[in-house]
PDB file of N, CA and C in Angstrom:
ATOM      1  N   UNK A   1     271.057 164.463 -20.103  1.00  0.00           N
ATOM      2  CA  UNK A   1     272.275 164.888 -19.417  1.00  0.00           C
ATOM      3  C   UNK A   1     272.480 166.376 -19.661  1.00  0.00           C
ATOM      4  N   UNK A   2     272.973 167.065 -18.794  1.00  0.00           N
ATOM      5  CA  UNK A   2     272.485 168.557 -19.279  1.00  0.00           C
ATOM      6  C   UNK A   2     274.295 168.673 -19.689  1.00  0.00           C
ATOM      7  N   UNK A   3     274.533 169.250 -20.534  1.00  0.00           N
ATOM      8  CA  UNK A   3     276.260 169.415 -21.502  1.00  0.00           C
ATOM      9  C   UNK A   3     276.605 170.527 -20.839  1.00  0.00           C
ATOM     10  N   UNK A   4     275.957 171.917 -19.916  1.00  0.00           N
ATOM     11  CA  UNK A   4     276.092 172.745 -19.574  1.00  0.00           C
ATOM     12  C   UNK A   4     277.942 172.322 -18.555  1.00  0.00           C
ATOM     13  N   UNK A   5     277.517 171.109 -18.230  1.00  0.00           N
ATOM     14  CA  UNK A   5     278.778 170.565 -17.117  1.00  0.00           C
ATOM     15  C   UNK A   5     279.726 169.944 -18.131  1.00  0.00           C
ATOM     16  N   UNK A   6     279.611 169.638 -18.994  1.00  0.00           N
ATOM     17  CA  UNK A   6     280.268 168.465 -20.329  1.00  0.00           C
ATOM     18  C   UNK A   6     280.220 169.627 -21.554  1.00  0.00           C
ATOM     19  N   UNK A   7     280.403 170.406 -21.988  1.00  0.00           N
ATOM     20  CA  UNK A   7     280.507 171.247 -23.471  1.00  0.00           C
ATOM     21  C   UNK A   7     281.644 170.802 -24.260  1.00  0.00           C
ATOM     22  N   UNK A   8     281.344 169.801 -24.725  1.00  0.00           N
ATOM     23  CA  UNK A   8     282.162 168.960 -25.778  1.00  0.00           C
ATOM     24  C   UNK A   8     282.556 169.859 -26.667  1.00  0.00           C
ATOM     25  N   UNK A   9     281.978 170.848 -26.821  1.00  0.00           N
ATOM     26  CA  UNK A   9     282.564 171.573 -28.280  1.00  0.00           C
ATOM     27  C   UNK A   9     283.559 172.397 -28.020  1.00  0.00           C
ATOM     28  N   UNK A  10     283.856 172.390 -26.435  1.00  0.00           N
ATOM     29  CA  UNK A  10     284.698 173.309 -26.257  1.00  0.00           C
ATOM     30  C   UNK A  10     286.165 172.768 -25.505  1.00  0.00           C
ATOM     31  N   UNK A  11     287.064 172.922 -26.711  1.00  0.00           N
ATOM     32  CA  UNK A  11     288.316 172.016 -25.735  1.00  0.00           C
ATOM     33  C   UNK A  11     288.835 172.721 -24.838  1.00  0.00           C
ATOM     34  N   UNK A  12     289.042 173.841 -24.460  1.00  0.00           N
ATOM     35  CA  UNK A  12     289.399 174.310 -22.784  1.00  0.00           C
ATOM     36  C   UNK A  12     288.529 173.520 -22.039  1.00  0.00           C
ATOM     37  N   UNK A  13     287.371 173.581 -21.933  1.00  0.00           N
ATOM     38  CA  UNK A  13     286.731 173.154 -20.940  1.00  0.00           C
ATOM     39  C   UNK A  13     286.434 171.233 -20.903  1.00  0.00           C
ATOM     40  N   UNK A  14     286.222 171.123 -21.941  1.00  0.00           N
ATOM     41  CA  UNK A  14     286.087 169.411 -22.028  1.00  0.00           C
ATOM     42  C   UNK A  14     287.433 169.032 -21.718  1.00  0.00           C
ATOM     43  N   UNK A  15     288.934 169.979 -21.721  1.00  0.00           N
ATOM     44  CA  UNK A  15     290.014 169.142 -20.676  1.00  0.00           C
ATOM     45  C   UNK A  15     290.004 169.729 -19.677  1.00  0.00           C
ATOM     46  N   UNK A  16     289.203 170.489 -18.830  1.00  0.00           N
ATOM     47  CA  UNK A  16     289.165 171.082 -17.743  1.00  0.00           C
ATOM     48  C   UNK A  16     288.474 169.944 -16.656  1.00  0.00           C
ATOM     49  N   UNK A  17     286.995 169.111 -17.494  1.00  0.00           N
ATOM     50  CA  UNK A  17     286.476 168.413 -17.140  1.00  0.00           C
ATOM     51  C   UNK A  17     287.123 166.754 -16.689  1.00  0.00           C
ATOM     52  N   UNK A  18     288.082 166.428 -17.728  1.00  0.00           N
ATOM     53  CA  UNK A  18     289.236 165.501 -17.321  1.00  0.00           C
ATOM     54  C   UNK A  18     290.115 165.770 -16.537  1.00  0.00           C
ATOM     55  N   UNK A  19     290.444 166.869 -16.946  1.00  0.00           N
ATOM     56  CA  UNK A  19     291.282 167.057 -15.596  1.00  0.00           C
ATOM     57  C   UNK A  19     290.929 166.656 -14.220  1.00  0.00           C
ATOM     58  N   UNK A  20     289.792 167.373 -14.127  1.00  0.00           N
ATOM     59  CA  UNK A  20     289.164 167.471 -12.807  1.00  0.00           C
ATOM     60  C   UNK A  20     288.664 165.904 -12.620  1.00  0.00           C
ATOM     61  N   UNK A  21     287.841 165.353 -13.401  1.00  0.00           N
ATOM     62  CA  UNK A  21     287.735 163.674 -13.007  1.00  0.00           C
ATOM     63  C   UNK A  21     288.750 163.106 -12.915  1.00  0.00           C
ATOM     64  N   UNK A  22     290.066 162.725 -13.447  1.00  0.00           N
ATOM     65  CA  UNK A  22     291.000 162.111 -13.661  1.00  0.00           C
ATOM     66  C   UNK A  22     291.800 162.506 -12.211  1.00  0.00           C
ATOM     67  N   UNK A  23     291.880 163.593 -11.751  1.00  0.00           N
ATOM     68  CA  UNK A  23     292.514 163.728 -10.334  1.00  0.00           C
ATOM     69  C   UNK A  23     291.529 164.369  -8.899  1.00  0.00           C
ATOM     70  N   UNK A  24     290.199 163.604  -9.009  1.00  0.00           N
ATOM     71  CA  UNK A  24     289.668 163.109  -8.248  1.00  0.00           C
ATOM     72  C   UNK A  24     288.908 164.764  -7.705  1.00  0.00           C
ATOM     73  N   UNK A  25     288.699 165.575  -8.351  1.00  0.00           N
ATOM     74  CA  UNK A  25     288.120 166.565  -7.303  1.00  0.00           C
ATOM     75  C   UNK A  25     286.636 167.169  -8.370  1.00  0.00           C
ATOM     76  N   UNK A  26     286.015 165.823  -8.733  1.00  0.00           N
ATOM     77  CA  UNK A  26     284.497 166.187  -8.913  1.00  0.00           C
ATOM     78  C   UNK A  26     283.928 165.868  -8.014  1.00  0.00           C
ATOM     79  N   UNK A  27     282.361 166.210  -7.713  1.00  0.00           N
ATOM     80  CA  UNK A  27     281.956 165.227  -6.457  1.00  0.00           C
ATOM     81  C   UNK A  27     280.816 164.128  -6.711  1.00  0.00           C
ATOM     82  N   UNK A  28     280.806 163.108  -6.410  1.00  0.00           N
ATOM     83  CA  UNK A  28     280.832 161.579  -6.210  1.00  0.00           C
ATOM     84  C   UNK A  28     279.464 162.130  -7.730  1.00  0.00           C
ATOM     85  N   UNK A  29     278.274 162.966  -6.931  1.00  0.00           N
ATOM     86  CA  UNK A  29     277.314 163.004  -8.023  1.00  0.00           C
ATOM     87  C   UNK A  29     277.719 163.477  -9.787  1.00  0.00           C
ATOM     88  N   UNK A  30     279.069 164.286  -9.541  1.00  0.00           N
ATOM     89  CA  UNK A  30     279.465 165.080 -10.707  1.00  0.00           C
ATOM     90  C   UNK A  30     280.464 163.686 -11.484  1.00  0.00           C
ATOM     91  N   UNK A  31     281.134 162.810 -10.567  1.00  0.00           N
ATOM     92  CA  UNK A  31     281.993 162.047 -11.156  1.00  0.00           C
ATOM     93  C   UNK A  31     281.128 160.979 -12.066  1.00  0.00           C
ATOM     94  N   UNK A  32     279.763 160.741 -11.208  1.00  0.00           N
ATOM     95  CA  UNK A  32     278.774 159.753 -11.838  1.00  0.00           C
ATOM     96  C   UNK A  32     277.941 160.109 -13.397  1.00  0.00           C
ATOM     97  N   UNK A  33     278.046 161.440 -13.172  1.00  0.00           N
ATOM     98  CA  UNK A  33     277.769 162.000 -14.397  1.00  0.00           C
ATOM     99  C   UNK A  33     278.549 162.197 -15.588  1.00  0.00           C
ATOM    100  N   UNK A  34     279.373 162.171 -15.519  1.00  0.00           N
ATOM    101  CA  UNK A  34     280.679 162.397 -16.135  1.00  0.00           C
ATOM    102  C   UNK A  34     281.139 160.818 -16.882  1.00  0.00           C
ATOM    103  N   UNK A  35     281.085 160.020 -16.131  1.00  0.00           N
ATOM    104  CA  UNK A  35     281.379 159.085 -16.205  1.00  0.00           C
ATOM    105  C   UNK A  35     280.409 158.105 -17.256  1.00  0.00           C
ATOM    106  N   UNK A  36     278.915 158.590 -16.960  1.00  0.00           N
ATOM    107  CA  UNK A  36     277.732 158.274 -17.806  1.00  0.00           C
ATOM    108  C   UNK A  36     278.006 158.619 -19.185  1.00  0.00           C
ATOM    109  N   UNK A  37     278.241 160.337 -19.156  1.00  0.00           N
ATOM    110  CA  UNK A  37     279.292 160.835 -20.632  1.00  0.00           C
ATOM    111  C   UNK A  37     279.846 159.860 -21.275  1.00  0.00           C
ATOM    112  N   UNK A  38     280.701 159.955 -20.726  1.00  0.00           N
ATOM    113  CA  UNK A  38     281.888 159.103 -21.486  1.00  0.00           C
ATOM    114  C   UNK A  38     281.671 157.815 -22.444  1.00  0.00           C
ATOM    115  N   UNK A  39     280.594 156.992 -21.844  1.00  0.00           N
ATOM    116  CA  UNK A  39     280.603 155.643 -22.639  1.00  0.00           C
ATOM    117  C   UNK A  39     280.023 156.440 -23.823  1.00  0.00           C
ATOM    118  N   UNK A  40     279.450 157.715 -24.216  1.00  0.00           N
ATOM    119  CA  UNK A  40     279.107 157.852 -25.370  1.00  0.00           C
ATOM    120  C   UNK A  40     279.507 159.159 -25.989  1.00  0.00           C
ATOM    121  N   UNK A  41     280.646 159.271 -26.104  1.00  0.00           N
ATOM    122  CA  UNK A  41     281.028 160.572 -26.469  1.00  0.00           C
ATOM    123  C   UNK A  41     282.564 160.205 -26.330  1.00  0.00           C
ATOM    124  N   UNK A  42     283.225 160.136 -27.563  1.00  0.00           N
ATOM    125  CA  UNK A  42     284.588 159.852 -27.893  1.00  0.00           C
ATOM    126  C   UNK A  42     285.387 160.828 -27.990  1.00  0.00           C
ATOM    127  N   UNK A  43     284.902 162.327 -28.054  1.00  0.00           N
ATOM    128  CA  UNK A  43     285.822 163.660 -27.821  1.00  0.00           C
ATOM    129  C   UNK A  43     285.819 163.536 -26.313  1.00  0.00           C
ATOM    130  N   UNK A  44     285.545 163.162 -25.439  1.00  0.00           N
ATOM    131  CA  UNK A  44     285.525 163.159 -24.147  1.00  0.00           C
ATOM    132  C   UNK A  44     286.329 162.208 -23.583  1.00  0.00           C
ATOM    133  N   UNK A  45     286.550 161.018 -23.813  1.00  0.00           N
ATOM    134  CA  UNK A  45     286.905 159.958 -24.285  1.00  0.00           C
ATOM    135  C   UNK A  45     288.833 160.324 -24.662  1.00  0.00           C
ATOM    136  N   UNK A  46     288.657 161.199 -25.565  1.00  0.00           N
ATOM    137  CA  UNK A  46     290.352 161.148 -26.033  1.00  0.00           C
ATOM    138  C   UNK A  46     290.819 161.873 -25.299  1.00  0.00           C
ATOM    139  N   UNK A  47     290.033 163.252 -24.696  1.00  0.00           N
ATOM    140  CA  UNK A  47     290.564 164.124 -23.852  1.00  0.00           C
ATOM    141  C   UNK A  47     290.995 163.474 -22.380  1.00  0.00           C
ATOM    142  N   UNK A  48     290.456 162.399 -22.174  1.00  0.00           N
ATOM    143  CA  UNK A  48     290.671 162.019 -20.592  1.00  0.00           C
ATOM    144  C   UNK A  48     291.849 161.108 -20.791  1.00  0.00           C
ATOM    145  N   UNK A  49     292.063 160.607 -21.814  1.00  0.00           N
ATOM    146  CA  UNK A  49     292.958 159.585 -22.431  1.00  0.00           C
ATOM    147  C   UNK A  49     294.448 160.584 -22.811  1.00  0.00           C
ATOM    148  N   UNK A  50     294.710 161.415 -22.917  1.00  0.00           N
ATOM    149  CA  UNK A  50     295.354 162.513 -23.603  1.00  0.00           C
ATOM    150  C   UNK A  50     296.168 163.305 -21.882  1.00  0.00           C
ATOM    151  N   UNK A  51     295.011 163.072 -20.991  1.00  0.00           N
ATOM    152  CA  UNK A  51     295.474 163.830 -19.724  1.00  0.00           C
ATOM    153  C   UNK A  51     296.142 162.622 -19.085  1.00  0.00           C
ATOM    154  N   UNK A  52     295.534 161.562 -19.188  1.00  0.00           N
ATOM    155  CA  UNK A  52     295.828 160.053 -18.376  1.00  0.00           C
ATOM    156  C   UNK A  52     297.307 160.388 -19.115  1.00  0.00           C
ATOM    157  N   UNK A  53     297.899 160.329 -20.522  1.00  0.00           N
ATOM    158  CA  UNK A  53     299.089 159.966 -21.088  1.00  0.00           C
ATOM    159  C   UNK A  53     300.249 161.182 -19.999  1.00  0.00           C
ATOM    160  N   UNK A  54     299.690 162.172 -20.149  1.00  0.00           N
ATOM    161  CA  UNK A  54     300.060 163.644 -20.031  1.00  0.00           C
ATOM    162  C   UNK A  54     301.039 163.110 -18.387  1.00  0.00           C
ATOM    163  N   UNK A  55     299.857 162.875 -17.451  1.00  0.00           N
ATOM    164  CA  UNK A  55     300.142 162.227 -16.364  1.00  0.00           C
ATOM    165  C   UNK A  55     301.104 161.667 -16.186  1.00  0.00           C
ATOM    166  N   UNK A  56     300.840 160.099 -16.826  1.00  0.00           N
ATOM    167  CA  UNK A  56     302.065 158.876 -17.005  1.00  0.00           C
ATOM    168  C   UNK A  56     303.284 159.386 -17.443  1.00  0.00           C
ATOM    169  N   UNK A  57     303.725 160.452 -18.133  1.00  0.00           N
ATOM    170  CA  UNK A  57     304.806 161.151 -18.945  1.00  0.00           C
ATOM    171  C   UNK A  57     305.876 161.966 -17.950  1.00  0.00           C
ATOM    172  N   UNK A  58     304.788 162.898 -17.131  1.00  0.00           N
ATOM    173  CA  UNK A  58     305.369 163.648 -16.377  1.00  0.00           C
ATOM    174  C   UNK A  58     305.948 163.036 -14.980  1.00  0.00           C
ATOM    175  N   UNK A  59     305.110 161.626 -14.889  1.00  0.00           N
ATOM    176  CA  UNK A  59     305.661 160.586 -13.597  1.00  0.00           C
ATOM    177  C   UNK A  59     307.104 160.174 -14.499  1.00  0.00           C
ATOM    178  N   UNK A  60     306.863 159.588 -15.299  1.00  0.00           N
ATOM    179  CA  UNK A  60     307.620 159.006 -15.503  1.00  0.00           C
ATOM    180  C   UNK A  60     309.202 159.664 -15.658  1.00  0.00           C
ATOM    181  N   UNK A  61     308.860 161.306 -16.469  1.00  0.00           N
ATOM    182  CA  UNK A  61     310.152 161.710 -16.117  1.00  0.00           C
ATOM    183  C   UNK A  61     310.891 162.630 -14.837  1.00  0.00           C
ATOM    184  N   UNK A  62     309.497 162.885 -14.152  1.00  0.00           N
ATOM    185  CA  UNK A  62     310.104 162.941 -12.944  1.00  0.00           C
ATOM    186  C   UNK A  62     310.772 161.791 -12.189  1.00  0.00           C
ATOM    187  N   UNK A  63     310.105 160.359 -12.369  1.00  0.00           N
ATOM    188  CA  UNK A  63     311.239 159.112 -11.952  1.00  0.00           C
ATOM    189  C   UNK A  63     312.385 159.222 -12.359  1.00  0.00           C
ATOM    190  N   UNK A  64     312.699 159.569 -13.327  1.00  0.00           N
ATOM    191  CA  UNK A  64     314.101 159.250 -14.225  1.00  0.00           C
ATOM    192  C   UNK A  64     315.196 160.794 -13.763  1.00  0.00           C
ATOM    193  N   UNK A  65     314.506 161.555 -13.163  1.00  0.00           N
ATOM    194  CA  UNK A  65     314.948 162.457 -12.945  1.00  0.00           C
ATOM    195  C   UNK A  65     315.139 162.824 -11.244  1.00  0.00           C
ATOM    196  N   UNK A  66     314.864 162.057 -10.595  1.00  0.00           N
ATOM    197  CA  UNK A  66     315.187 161.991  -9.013  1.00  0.00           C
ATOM    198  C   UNK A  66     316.425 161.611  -8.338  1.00  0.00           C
ATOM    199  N   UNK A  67     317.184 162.704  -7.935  1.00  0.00           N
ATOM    200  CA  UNK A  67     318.469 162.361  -7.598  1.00  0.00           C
ATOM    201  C   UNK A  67     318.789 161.524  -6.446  1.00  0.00           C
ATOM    202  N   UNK A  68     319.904 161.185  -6.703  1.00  0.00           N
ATOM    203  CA  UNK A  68     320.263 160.095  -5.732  1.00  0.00           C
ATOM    204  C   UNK A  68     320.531 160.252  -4.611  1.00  0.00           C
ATOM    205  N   UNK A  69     320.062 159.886  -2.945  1.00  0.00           N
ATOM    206  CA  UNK A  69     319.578 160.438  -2.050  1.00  0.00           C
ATOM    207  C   UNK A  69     321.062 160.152  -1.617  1.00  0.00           C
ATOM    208  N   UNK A  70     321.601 161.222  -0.713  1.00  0.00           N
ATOM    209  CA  UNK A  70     322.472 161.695  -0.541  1.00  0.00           C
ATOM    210  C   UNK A  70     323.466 160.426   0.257  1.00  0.00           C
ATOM    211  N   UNK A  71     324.526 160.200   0.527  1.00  0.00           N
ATOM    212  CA  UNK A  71     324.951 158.606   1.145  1.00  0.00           C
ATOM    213  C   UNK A  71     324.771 158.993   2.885  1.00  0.00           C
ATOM    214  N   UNK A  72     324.803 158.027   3.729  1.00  0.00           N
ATOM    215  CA  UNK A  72     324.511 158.158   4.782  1.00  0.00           C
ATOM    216  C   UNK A  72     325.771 158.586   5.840  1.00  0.00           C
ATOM    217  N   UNK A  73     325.851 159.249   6.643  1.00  0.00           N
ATOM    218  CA  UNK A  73     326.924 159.248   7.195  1.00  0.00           C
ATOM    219  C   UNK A  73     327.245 158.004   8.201  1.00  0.00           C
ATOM    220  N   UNK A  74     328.368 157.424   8.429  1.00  0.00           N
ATOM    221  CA  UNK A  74     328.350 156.170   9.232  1.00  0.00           C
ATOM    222  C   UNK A  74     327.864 156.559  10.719  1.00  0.00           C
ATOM    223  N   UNK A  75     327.102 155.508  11.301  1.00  0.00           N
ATOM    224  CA  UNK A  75     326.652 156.296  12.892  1.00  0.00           C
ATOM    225  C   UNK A  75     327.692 155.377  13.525  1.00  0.00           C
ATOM    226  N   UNK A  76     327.708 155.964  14.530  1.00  0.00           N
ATOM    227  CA  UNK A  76     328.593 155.931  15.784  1.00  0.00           C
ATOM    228  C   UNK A  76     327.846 154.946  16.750  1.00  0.00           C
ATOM    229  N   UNK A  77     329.204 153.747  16.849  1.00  0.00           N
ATOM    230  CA  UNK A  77     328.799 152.880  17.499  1.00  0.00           C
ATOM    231  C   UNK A  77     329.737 152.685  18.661  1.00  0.00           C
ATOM    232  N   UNK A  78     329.213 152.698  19.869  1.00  0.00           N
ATOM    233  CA  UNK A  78     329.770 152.812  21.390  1.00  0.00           C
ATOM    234  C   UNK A  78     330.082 151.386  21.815  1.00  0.00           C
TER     235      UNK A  78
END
């Protein structure tokens, strides 16, 4: 596997690499590779796990934080 795409030793880039798998803009050959990674390499592994949380966090408080859509005005009935 060439690490040149995967440099585990380097955490900018090994969460650059989750990033980018985790919201879909590797391509199909880069995701397959990546993905091969992973079953063996647990710094890779926490980082994608760490972005996945990151994710779920920021949904979640943007849910909790969506205001209440404004009331409707009554329509007009003829």
């Amino acid at each position: 596997m060439n690490h040149s795409l995967l440099p585990c030793s380097d955490d900018g880039l090994r969460h650059d690499s989750a990033e980018r798998y985790a919201m879909g803009r590797m391509s199909r050959g880069e995701g397959a590779r990546y993905e091969e990674h992973l079953l063996m390499c647990p710094p890779c592994q926490e980082a994608l796990a760490e972005f996945d949380a990151f994710v779920a966090a920021i949904r979640g408080a943007v849910g909790e934080f969506q205001p209440d859509p404004p009331p409707r005005a009554a329509s007009a009935s003829c």
